[in-house]
Structures are given as C-alpha cells and as structure tokens.
Protein backbone atom coordinates (compact mmCIF):
# COMPACT_ATOMS: atom_id res chain seq x y z
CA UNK A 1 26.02 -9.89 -12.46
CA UNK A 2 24.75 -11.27 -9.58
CA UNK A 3 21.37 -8.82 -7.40
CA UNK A 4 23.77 -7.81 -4.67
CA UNK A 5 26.16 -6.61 -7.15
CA UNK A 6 23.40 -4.79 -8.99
CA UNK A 7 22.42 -2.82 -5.74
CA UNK A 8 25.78 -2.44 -4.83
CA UNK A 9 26.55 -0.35 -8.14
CA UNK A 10 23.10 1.33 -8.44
CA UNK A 11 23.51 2.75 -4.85
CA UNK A 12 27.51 3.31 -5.61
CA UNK A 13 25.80 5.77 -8.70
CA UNK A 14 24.19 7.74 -6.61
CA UNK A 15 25.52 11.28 -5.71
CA UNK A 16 26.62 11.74 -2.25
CA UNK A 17 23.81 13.77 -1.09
CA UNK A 18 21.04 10.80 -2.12
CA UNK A 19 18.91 9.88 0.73
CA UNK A 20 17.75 6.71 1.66
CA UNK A 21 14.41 7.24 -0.23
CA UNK A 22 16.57 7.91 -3.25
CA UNK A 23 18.32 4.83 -3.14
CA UNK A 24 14.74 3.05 -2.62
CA UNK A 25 13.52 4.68 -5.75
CA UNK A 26 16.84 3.57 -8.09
CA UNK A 27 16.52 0.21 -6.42
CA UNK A 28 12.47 -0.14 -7.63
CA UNK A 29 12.77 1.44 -10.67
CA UNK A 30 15.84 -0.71 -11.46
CA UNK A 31 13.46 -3.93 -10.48
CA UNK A 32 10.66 -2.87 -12.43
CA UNK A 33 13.14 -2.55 -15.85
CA UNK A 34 14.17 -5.65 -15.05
CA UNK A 35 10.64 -7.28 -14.65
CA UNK A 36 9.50 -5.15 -18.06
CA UNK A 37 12.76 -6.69 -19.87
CA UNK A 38 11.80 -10.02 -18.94
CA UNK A 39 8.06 -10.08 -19.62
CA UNK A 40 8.98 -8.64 -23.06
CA UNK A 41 11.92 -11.36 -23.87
CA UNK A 42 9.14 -13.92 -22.98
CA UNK A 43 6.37 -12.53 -25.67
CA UNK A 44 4.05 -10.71 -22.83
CA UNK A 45 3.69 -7.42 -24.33
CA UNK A 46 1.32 -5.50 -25.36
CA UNK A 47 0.34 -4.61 -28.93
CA UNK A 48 0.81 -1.19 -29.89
CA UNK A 49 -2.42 -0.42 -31.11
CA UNK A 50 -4.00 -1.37 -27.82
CA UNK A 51 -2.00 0.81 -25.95
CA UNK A 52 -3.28 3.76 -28.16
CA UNK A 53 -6.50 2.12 -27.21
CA UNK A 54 -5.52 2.38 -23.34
CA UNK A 55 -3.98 5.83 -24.08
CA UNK A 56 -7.12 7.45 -25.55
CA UNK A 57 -9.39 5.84 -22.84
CA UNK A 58 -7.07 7.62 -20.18
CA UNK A 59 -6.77 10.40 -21.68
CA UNK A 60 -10.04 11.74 -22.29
C-alpha cells in the first residue's frame, strides 16, 4: 500500500464529525507506528530490563 493510500483510508476511518486536528493526530500516530515497526524489524529496540530502568527513574 502505497503513503497516499494509507492517508487516504486512515482519514476515510474517521467519523464524520473528526476535525482537521483529528485527522492530524491519526495521520502522526499512524507515522510514528510505522517508524516504531521499522526500528524494531531492524534490531533497534530496547531491552526490557532497561526500560524498567527508564520506568522507575520516571516514576519516582
């Protein structure tokens, strides 16, 4: 599926009532899957313990 066709059926989704912000949001989010999908297919992840790591760090 080509990108235009991917915006084409992400803003198509949207309810009838979606602003133009909405459709920005879908369209980002959408990207950033994408960009997280192909960062993990090429081995640039994170391991999970040092995300707990990150996690506690934060969350304190």
């Amino acid at each position: 599926m080509t990108t235009k066709e991917k915006v084409v059926h992400a803003v198509a989704d949207l309810p009838d009532d979606a602003t133009i912000e909405d459709a920005m949001e879908r369209l980002l989010f959408l990207a950033k899957v994408e960009r997280g999908i192909r960062e993990a297919d090429a081995g640039q992840t994170i391991p999970h313990g040092q995300v707990r790591e990150r996690m506690a760090k934060w969350l304190k």
